[in-house]
PDB file of N, CA and C in Angstrom:
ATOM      1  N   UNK A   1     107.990  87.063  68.296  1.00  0.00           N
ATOM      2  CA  UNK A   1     108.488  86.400  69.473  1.00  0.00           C
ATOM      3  C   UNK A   1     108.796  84.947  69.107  1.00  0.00           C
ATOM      4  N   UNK A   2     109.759  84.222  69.510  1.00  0.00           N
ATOM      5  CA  UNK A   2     110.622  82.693  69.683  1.00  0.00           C
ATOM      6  C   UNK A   2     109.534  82.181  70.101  1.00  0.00           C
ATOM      7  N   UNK A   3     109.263  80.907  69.847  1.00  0.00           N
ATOM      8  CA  UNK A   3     108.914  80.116  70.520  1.00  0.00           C
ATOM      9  C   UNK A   3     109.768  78.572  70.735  1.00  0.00           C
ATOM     10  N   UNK A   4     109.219  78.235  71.531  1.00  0.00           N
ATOM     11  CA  UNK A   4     110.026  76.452  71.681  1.00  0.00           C
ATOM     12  C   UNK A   4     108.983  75.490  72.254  1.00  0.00           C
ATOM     13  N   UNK A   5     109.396  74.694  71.953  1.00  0.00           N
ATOM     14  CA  UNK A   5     108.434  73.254  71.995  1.00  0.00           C
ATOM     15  C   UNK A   5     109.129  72.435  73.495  1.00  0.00           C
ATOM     16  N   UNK A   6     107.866  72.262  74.234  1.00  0.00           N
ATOM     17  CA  UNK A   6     108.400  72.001  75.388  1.00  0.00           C
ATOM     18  C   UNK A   6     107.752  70.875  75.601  1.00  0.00           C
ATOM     19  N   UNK A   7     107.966  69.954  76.380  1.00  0.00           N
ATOM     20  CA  UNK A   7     107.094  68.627  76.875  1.00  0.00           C
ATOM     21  C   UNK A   7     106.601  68.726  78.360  1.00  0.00           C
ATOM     22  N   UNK A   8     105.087  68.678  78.757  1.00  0.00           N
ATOM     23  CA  UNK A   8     104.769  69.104  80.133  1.00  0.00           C
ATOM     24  C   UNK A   8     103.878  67.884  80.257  1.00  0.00           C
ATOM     25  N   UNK A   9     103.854  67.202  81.355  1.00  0.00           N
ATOM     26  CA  UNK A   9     103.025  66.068  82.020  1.00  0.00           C
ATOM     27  C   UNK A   9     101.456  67.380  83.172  1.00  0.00           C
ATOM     28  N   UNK A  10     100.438  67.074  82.394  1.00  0.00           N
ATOM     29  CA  UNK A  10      99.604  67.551  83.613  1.00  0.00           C
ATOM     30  C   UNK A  10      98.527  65.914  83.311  1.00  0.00           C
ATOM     31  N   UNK A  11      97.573  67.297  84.581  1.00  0.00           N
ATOM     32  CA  UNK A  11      96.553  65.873  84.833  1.00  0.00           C
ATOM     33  C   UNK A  11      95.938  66.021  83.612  1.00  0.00           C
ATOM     34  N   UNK A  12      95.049  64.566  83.442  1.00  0.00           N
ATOM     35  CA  UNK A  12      94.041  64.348  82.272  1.00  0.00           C
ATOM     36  C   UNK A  12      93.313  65.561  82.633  1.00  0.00           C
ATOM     37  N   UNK A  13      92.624  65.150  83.456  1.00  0.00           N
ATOM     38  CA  UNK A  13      91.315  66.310  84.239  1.00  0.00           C
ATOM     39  C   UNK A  13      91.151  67.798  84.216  1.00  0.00           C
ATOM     40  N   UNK A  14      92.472  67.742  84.385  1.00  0.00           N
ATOM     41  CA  UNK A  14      92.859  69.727  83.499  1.00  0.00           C
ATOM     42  C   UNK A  14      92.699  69.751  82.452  1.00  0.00           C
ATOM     43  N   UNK A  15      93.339  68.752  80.921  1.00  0.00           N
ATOM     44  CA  UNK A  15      93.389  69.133  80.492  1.00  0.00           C
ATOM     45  C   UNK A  15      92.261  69.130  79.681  1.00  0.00           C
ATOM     46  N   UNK A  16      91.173  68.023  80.294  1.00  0.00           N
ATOM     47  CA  UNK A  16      90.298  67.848  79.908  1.00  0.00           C
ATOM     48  C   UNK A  16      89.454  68.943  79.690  1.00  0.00           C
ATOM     49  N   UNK A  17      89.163  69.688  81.206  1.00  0.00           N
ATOM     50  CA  UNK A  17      88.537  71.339  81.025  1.00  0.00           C
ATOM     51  C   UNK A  17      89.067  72.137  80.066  1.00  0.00           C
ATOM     52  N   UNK A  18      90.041  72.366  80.308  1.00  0.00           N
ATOM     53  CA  UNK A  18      90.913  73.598  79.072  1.00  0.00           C
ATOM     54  C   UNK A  18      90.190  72.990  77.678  1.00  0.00           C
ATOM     55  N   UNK A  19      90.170  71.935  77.252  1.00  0.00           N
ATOM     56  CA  UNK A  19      89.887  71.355  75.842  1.00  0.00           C
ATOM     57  C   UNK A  19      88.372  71.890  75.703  1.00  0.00           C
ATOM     58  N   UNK A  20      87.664  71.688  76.791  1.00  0.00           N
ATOM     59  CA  UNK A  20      86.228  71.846  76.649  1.00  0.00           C
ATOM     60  C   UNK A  20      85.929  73.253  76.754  1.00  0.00           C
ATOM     61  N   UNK A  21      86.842  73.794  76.989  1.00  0.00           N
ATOM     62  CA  UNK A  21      86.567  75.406  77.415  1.00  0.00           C
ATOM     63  C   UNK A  21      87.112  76.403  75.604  1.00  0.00           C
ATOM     64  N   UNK A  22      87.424  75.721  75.054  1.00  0.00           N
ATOM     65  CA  UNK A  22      88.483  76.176  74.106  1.00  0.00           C
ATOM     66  C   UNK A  22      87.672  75.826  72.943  1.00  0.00           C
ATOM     67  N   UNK A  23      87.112  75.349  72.328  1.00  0.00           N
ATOM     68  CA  UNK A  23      86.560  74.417  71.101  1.00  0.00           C
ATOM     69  C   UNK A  23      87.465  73.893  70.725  1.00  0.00           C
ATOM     70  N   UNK A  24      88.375  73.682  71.305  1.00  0.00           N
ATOM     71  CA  UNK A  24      89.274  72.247  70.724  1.00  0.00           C
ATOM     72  C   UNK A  24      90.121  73.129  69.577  1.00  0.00           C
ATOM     73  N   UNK A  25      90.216  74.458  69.536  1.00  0.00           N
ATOM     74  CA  UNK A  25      91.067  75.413  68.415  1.00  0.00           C
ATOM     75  C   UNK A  25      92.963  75.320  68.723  1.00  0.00           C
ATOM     76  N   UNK A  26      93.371  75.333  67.616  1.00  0.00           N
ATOM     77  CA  UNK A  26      94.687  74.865  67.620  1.00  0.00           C
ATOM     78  C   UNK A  26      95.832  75.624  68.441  1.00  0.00           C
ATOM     79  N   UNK A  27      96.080  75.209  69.011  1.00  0.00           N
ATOM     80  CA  UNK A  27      97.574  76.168  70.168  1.00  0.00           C
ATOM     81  C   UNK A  27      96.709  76.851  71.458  1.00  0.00           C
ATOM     82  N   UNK A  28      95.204  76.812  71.460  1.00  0.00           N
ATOM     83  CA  UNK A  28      94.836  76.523  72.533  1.00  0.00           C
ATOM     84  C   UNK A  28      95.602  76.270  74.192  1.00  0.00           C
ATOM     85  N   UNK A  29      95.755  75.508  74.360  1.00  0.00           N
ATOM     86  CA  UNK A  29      96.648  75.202  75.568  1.00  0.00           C
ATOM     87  C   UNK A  29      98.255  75.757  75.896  1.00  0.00           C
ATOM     88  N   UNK A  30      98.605  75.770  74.347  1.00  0.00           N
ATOM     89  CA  UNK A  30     100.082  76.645  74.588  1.00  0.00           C
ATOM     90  C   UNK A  30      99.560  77.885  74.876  1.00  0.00           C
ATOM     91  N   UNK A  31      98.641  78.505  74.385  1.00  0.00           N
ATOM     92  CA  UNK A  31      98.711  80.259  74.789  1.00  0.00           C
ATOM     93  C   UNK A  31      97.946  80.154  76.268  1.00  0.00           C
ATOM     94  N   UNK A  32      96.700  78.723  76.431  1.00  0.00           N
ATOM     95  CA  UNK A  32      96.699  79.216  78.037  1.00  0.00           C
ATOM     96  C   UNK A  32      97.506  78.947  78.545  1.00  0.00           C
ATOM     97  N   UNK A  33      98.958  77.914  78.765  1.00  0.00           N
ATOM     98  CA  UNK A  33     100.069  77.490  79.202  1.00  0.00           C
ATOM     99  C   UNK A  33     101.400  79.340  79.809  1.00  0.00           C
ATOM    100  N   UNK A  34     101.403  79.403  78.465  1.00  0.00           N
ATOM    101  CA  UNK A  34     101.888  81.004  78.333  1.00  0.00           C
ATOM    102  C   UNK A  34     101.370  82.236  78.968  1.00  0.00           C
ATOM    103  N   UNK A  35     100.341  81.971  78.699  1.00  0.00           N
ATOM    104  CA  UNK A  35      99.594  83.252  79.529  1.00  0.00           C
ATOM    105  C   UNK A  35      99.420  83.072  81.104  1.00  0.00           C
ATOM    106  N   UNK A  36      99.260  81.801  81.784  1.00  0.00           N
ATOM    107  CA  UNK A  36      99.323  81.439  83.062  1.00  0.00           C
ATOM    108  C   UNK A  36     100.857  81.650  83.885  1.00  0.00           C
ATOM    109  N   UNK A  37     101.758  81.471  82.943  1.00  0.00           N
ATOM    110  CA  UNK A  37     103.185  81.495  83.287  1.00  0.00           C
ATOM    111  C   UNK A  37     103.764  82.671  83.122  1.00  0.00           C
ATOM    112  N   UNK A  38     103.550  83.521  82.338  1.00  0.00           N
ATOM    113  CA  UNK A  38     103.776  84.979  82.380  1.00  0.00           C
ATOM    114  C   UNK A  38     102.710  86.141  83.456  1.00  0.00           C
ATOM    115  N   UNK A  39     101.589  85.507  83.543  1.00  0.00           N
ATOM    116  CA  UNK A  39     100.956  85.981  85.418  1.00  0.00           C
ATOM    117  C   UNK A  39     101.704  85.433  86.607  1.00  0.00           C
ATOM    118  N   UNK A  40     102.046  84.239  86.191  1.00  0.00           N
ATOM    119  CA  UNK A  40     103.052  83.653  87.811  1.00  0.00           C
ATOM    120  C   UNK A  40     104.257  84.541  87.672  1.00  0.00           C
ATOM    121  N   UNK A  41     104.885  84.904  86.714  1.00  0.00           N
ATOM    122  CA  UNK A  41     106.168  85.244  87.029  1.00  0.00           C
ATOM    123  C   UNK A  41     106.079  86.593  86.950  1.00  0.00           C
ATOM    124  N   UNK A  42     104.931  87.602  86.578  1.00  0.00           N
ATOM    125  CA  UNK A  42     104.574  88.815  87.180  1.00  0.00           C
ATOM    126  C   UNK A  42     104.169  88.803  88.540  1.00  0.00           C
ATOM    127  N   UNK A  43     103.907  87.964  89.159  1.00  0.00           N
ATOM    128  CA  UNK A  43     103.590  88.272  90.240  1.00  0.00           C
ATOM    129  C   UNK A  43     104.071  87.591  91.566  1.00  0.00           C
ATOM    130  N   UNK A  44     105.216  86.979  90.615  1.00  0.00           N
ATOM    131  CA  UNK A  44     106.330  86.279  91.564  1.00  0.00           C
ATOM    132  C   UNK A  44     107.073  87.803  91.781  1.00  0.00           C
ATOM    133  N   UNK A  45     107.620  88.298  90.567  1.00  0.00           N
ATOM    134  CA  UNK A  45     108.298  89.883  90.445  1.00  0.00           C
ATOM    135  C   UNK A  45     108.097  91.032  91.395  1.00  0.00           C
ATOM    136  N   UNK A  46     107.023  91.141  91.285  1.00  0.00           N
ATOM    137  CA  UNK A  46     105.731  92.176  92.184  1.00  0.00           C
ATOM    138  C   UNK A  46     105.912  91.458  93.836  1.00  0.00           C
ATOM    139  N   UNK A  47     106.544  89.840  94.154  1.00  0.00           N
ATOM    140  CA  UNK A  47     106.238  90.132  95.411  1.00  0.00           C
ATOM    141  C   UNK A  47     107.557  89.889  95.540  1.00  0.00           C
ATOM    142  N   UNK A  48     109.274  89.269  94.980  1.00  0.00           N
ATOM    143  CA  UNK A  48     110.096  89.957  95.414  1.00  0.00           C
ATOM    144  C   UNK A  48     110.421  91.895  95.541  1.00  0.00           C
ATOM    145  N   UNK A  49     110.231  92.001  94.673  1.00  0.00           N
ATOM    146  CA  UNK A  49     109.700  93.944  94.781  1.00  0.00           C
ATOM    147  C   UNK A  49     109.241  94.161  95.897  1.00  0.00           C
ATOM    148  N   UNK A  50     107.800  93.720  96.404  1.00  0.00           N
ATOM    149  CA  UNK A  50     107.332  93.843  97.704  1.00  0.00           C
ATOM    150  C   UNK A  50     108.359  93.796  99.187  1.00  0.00           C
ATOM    151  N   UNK A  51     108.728  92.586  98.786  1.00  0.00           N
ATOM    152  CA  UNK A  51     110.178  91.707  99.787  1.00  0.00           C
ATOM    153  C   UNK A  51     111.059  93.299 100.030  1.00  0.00           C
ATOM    154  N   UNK A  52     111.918  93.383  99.055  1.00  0.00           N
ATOM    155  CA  UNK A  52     113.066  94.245  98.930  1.00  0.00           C
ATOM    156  C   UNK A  52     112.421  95.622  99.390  1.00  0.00           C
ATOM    157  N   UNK A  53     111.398  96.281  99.416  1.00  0.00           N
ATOM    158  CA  UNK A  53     111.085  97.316  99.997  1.00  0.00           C
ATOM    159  C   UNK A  53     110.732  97.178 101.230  1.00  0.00           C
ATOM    160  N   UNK A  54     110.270  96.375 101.707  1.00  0.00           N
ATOM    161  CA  UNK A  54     110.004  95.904 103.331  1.00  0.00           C
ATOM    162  C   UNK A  54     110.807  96.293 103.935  1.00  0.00           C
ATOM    163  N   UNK A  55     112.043  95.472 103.287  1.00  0.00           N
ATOM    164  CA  UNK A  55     113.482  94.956 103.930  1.00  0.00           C
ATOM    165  C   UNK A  55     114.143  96.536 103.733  1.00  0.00           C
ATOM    166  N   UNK A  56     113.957  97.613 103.301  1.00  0.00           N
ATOM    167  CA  UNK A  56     113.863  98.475 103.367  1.00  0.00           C
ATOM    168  C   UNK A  56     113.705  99.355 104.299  1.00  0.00           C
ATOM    169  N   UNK A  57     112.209  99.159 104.376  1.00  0.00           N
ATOM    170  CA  UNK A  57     111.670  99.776 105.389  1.00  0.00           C
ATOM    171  C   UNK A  57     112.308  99.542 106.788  1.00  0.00           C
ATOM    172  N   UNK A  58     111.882  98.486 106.987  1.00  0.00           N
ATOM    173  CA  UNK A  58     112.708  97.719 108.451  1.00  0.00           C
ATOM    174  C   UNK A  58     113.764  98.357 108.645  1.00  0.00           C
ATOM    175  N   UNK A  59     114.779  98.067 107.903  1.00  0.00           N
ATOM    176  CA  UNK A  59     116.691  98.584 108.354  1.00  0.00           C
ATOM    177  C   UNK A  59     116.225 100.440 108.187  1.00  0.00           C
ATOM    178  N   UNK A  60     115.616 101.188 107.473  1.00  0.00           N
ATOM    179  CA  UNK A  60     115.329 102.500 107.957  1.00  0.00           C
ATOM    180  C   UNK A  60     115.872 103.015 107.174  1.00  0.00           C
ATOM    181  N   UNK A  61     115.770 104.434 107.500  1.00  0.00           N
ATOM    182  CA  UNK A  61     116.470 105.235 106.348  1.00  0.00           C
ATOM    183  C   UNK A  61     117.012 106.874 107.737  1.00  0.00           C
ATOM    184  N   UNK A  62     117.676 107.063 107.270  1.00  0.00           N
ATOM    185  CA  UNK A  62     118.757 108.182 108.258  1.00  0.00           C
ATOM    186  C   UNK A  62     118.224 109.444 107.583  1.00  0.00           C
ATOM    187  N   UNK A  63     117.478 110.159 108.707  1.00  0.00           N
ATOM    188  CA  UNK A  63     116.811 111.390 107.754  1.00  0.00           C
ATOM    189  C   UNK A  63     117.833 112.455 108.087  1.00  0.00           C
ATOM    190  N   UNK A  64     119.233 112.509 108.506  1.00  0.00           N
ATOM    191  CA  UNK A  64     119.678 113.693 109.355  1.00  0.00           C
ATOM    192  C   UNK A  64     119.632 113.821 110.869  1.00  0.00           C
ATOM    193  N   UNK A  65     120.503 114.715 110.986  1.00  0.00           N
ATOM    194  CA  UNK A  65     120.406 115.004 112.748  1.00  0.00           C
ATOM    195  C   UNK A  65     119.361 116.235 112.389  1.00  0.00           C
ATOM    196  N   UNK A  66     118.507 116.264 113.583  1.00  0.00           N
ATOM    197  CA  UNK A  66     117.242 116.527 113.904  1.00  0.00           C
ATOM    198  C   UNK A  66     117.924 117.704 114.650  1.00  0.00           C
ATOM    199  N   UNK A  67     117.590 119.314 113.543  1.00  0.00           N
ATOM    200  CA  UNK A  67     118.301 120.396 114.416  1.00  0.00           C
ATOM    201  C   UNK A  67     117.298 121.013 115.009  1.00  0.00           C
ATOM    202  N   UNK A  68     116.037 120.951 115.580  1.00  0.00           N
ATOM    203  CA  UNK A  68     115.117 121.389 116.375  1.00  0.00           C
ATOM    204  C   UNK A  68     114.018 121.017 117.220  1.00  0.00           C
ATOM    205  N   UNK A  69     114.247 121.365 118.772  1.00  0.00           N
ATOM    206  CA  UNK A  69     113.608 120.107 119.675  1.00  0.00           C
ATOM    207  C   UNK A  69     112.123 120.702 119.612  1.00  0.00           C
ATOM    208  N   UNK A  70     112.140 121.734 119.569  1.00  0.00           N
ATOM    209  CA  UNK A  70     110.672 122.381 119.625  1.00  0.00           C
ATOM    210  C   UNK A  70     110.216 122.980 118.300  1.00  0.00           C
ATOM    211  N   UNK A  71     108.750 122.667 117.817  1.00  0.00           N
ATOM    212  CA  UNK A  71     108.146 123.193 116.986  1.00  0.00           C
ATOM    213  C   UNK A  71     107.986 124.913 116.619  1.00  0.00           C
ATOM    214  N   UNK A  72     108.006 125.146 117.999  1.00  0.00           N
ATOM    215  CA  UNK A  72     107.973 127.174 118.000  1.00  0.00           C
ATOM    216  C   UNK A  72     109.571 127.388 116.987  1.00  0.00           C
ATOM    217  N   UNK A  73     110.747 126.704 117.326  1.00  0.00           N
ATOM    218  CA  UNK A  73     111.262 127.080 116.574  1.00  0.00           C
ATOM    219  C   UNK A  73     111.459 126.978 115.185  1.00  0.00           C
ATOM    220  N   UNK A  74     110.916 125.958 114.396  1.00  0.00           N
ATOM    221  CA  UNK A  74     110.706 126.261 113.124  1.00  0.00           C
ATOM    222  C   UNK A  74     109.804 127.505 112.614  1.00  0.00           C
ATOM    223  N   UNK A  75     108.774 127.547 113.422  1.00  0.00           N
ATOM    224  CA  UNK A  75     107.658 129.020 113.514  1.00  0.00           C
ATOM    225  C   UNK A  75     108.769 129.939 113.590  1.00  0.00           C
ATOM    226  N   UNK A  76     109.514 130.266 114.449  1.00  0.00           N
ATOM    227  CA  UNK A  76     110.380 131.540 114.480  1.00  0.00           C
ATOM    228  C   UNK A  76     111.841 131.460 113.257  1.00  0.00           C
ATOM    229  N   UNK A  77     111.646 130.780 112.745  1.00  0.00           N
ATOM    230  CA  UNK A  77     112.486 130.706 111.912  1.00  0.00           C
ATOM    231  C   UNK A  77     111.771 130.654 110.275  1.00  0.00           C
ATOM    232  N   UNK A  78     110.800 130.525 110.498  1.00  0.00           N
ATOM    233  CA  UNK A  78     110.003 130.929 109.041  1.00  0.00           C
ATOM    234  C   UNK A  78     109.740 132.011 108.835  1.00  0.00           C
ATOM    235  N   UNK A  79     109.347 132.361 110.463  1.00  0.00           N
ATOM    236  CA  UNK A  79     108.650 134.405 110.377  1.00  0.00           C
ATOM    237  C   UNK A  79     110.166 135.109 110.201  1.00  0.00           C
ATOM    238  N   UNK A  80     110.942 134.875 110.428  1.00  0.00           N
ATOM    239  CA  UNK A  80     111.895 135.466 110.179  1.00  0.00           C
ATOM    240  C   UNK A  80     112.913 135.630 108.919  1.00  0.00           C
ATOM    241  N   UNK A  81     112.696 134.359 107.930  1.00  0.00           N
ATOM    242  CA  UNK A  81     112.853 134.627 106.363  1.00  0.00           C
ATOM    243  C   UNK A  81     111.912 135.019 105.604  1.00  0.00           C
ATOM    244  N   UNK A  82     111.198 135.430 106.628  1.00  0.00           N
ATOM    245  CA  UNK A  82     109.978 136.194 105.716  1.00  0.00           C
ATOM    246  C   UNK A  82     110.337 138.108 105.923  1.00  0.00           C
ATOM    247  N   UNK A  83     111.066 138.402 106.352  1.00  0.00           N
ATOM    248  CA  UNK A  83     111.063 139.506 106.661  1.00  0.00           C
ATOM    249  C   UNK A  83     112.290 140.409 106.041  1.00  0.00           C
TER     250      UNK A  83
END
């Protein structure tokens, strides 16, 4: 995989934790940087996905014209391809 060298302003105070959390080991912060940003944008993904099926749902879906008002007649129409 590519990589590129990027320039990011955070707080001291973050990065202070991350350093202390890490032993201070090299690329440290780029892979937690990377790994935090590839969960946001999975799950930015996952909730347009969410969005677009809603929007789905809502506007509906056309199942057919509905050829039977009563239930007996699907019953009489099953016993009868059965025979």
């Amino acid at each position: 995989m590519e990589t590129q060298t990027i320039t990011i302003n955070m707080e001291k105070e973050v990065i202070d934790k991350l350093r202390s959390q890490s032993d201070n080991k090299k690329g440290f912060l780029g892979k937690t940087i990377s790994k935090a940003t590839k969960k946001y944008l999975k799950e930015k993904e996952q909730e347009d996905a969410k969005k677009r099926l809603l929007e789905i749902l809502e506007k509906g879906y056309n199942m057919g014209k509905i050829q039977y008002k009563h239930r007996e007649e699907l019953y009489d129409r099953y016993e009868n391809s059965r025979l």
